[in-house]
Protein backbone atom coordinates (compact mmCIF):
# COMPACT_ATOMS: atom_id res chain seq x y z
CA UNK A 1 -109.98 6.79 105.59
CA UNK A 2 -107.12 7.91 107.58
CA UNK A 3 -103.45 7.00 106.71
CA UNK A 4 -101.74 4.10 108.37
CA UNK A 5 -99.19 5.09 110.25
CA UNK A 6 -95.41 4.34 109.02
CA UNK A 7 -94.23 1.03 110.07
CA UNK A 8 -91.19 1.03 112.26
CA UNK A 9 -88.62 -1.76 111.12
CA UNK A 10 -85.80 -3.18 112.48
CA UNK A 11 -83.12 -1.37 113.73
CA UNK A 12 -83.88 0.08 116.98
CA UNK A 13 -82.99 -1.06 120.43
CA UNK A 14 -83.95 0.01 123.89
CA UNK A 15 -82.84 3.64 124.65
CA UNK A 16 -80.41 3.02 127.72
CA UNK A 17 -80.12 5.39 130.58
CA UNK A 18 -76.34 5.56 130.87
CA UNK A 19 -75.52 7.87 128.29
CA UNK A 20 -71.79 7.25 127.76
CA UNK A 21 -73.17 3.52 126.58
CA UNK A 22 -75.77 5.28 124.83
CA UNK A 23 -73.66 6.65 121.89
CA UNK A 24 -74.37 4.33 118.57
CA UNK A 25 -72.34 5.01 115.15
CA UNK A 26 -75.62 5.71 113.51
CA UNK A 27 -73.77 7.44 110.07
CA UNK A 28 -71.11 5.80 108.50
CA UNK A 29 -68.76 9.03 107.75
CA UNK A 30 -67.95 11.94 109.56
CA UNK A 31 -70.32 14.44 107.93
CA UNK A 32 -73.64 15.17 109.15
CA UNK A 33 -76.48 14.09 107.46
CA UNK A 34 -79.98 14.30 107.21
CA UNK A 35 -82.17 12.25 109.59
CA UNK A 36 -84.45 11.02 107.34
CA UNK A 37 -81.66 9.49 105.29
CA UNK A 38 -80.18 7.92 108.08
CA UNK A 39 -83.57 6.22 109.19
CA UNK A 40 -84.10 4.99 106.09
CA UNK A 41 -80.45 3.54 105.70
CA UNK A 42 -80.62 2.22 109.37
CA UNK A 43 -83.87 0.06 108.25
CA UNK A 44 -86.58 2.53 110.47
CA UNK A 45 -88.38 3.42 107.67
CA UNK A 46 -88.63 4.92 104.08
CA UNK A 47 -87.44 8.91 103.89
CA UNK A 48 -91.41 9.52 103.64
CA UNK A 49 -92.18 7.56 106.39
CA UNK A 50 -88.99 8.95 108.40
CA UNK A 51 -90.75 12.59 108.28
CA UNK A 52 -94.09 11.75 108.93
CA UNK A 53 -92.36 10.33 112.46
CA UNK A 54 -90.71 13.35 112.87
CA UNK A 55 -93.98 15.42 112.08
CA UNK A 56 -95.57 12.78 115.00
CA UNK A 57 -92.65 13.88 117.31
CA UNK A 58 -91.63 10.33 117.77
CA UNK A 59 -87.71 10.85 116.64
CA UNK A 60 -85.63 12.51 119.45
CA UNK A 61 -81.72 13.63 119.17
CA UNK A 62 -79.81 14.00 121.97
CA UNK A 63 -83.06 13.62 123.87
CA UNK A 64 -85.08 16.54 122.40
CA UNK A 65 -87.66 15.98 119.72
CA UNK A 66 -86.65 16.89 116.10
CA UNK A 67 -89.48 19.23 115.03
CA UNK A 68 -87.78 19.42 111.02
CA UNK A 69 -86.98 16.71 108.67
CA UNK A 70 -83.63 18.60 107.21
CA UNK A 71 -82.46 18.60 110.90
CA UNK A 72 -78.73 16.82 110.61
CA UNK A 73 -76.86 14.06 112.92
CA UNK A 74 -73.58 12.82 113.39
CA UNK A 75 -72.50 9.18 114.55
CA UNK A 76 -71.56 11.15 117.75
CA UNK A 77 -75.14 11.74 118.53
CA UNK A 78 -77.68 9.71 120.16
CA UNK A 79 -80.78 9.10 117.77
CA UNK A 80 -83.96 7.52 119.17
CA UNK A 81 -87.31 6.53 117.59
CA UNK A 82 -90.72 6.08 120.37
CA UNK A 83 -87.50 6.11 122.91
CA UNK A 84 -85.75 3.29 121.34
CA UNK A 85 -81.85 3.69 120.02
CA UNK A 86 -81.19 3.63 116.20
CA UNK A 87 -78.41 0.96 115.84
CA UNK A 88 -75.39 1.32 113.52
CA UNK A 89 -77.01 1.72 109.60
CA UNK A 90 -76.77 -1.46 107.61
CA UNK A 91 -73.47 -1.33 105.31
CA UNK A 92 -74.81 -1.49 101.78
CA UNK A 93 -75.46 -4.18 100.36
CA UNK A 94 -77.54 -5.69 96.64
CA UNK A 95 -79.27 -9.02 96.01
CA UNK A 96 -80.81 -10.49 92.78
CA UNK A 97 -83.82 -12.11 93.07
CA UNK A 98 -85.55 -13.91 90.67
CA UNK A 99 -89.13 -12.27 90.68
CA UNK A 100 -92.16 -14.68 89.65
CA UNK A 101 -95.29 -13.31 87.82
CA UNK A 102 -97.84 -12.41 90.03
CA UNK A 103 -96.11 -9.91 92.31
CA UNK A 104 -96.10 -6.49 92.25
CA UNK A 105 -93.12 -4.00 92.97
CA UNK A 106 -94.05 -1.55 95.14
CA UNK A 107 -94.19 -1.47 98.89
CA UNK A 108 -97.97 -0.37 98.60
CA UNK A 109 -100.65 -1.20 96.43
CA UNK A 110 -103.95 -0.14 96.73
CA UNK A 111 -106.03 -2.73 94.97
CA UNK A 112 -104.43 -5.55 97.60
CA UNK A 113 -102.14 -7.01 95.08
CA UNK A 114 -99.11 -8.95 96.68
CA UNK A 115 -96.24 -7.04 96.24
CA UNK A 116 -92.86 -8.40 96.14
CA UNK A 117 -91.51 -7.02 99.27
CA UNK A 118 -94.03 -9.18 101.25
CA UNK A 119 -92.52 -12.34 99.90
CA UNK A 120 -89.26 -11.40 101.08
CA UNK A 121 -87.25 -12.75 103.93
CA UNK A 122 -88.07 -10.05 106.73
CA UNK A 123 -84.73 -10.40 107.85
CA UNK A 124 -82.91 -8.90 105.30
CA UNK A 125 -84.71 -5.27 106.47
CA UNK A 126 -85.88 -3.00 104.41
CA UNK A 127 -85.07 -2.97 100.41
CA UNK A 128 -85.68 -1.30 97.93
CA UNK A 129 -85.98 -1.98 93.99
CA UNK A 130 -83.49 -1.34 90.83
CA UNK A 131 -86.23 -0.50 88.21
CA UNK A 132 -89.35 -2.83 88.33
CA UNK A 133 -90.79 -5.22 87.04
CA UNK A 134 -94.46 -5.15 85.96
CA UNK A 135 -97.08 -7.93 88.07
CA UNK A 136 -97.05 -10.53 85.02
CA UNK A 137 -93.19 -10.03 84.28
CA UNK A 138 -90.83 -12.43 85.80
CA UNK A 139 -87.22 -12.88 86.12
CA UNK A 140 -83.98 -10.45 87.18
CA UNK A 141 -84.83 -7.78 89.81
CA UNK A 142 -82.20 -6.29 91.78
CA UNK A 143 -82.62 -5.15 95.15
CA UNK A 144 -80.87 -3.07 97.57
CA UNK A 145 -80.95 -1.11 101.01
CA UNK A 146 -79.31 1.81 99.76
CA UNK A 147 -81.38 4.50 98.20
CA UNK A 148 -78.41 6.35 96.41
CA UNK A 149 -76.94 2.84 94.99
CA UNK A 150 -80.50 2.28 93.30
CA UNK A 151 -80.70 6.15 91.92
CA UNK A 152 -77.23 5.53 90.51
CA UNK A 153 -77.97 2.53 88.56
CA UNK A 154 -81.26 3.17 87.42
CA UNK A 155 -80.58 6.45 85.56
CA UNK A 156 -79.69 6.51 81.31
CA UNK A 157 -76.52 7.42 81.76
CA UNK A 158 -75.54 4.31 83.71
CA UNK A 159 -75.65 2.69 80.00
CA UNK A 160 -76.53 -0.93 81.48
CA UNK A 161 -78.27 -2.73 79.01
CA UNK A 162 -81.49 -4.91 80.15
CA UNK A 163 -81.82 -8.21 78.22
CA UNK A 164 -84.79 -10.21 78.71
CA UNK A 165 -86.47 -13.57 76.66
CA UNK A 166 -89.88 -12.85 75.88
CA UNK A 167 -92.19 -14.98 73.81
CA UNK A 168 -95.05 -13.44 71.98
CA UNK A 169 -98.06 -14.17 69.99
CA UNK A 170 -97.66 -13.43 66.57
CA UNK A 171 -95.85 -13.70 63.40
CA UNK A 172 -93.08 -11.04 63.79
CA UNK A 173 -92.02 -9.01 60.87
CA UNK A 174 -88.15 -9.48 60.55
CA UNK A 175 -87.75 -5.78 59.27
CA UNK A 176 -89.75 -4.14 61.66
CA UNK A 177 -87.64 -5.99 64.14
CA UNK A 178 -84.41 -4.68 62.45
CA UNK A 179 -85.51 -0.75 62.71
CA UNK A 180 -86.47 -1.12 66.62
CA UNK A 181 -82.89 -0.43 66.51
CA UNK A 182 -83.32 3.33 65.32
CA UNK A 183 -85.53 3.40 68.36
CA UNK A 184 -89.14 3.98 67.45
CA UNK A 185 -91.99 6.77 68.53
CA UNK A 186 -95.22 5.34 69.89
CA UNK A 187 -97.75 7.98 70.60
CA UNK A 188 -95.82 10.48 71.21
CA UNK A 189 -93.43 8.74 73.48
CA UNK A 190 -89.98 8.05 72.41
CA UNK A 191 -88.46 4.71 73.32
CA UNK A 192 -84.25 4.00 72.66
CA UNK A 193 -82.48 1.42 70.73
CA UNK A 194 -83.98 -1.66 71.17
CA UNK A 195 -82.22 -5.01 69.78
CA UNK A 196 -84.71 -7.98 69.05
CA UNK A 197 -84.03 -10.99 67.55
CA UNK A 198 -85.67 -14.52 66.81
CA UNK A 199 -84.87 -17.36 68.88
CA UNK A 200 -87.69 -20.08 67.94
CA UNK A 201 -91.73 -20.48 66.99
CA UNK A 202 -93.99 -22.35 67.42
CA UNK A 203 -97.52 -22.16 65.31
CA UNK A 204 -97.75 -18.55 66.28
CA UNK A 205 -95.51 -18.27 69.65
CA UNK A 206 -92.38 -17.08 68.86
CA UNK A 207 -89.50 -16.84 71.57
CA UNK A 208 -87.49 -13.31 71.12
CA UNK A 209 -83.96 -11.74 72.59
CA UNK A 210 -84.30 -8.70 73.47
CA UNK A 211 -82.32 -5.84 74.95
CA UNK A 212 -82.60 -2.42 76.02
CA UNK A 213 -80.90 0.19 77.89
CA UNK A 214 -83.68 2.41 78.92
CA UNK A 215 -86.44 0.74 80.85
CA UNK A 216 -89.42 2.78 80.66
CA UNK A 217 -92.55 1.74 82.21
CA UNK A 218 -93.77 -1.45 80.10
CA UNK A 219 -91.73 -0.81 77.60
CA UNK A 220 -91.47 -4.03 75.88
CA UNK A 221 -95.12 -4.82 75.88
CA UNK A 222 -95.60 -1.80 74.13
CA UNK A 223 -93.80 -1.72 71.85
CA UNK A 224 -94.54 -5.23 70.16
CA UNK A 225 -98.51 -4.55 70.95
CA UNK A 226 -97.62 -1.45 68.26
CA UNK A 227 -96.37 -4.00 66.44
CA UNK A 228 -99.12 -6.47 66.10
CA UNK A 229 -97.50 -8.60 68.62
CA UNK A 230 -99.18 -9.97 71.81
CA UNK A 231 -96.70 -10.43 75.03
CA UNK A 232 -97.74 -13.78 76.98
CA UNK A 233 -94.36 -14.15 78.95
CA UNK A 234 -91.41 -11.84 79.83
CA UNK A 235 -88.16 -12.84 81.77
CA UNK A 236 -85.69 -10.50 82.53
CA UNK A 237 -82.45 -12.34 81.83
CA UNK A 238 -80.14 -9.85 82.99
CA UNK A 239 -79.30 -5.89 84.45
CA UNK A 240 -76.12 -4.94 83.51
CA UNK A 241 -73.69 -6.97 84.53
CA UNK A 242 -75.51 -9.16 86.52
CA UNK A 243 -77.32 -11.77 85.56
CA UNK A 244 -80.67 -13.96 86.78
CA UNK A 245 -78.31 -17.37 85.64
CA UNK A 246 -79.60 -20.25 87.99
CA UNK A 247 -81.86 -18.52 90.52
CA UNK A 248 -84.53 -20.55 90.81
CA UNK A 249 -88.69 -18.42 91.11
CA UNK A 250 -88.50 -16.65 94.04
CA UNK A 251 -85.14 -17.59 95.41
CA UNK A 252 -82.83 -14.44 96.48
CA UNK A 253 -78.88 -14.30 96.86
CA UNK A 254 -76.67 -11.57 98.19
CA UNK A 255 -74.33 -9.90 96.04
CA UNK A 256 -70.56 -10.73 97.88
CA UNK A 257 -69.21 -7.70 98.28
CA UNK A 258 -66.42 -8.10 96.18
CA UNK A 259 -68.26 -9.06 93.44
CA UNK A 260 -70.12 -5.41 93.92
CA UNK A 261 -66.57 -3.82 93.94
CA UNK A 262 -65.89 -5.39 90.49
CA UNK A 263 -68.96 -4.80 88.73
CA UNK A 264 -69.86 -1.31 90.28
CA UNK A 265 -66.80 -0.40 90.05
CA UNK A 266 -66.93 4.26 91.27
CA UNK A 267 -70.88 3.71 91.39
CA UNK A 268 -69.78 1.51 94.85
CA UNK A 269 -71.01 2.81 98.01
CA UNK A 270 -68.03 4.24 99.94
CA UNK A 271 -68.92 1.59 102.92
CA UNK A 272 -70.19 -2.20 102.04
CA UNK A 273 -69.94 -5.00 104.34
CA UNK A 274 -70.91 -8.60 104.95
CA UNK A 275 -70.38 -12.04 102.40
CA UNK A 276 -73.53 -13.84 103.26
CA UNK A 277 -74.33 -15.42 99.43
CA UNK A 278 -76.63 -17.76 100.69
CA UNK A 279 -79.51 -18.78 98.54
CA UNK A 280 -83.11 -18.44 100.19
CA UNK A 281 -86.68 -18.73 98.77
CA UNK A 282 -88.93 -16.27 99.34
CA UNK A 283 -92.09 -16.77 101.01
């Protein structure tokens, strides 16, 4: 089977034959950078996808093919894609979306699951996610168009806690609850800090808090499988400082800009734009 080739997204208009109209501010500062960056920021395509065009000699500068993915451009320059203009790249922006079960995140997948970026508006361009959530997870996921946002806010160091209700079947040991916060060792992988408590049961469902500030891969599951404790529903309540509140399943809202400013505080993006905080479902 042969690869697909890389989907071209929005962002491109028809390449014009007056040049002096021609010129588009395709970077959003003065320095060069790296064409694949700027695809991906403009909404073309992923950084991968971005040099398997190049490799395809479909991206030209200044009207001559780019034959290397480190090649650099300025806003100056004129930056074209199967002869079509690269328009201005999108100002950064973030949305929360509340995720249902049933989707996974990843732009691929290769047993034909749904992912969640197929049940997004196709408007809002290309986005990628803060972290993931697993297919049968729900809740807080955090999206963005800007590649070195999501880096920033995903890594350790960022120190934003992840708080999520989860209900599980079981009958919970209240110490073993209390030393998850020692962090705890689990086949020879070492999970962080982890804050549980008891919020109700039922029979033998029992709804915990809990919160976390690393995030590995299924983390949560298991760690209470280890525990003799069987996850049937997880909700990411919150990412740092932002929270799911009253999204409803698979509704999305846009982060206002000033509310990024606040909350992101040096992490912000040196050039954010637009206020659109409408509310929209997903397909």
């Amino acid at each position: 089977m042969t690869d697909a080739p890389p989907r071209v997204a929005k962002g491109l208009t028809p390449e014009p034959s007056a040049t002096p109209l021609a010129t588009e501010r395709i970077a959003p500062s003065l320095a060069p950078e790296r064409i694949a960056k700027v695809l991906a920021r403009a909404g073309v395509a992923s950084r991968r996808d971005a040099e398997r065009l190049i490799a395809d000699g479909r991206v030209k500068l200044d009207g001559v093919v780019v034959t290397a993915p480190g090649t650099k451009v300025t806003r100056e320059q004129i930056l074209t894609v199967d002869g079509r203009v690269v328009e201005g790249a999108r100002p950064s922006a973030l949305w929360r979306y509340h995720k249902p079960d049933g989707l996974i995140t990843t732009h691929r997948d290769p047993e034909g699951r749904r992912t969640v970026f197929e049940a997004l508006p196709r408007d809002i361009g290309r986005v990628i996610s803060i972290g993931r959530l697993d297919y049968a997870s729900e809740g807080l996921l955090l999206l963005t168009n800007d590649g070195a946002l999501a880096r920033a806010l995903e890594l350790p160091s960022t120190g934003w806690i992840r708080r999520y209700r989860v209900r599980v079947y079981g009958k919970p040991d209240h110490a073993a609850l209390a030393a998850l916060k020692d962090g705890i060792t689990i086949e020879g992988v070492r999970y962080g800090p982890i804050e549980a408590s008891i919020d109700s049961a039922k029979r033998d469902n029992v709804w915990l808090t809990v919160a976390l500030a690393e995030g590995k891969n299924r983390e949560v599951r298991r760690v209470f499988a280890h525990l003799g404790l069987k996850v049937n529903r997880l909700i990411r309540t919150a990412y740092g400082p932002f929270q799911l509140g009253k999204l409803k399943r698979g509704e999305l809202e846009r982060v206002q800009p000033k509310v990024m400013r606040e909350q992101l505080g040096k992490k912000m993006p040196p050039k954010t734009g637009g206020s659109d905080a409408r509310r929209r479902r997903a397909a």
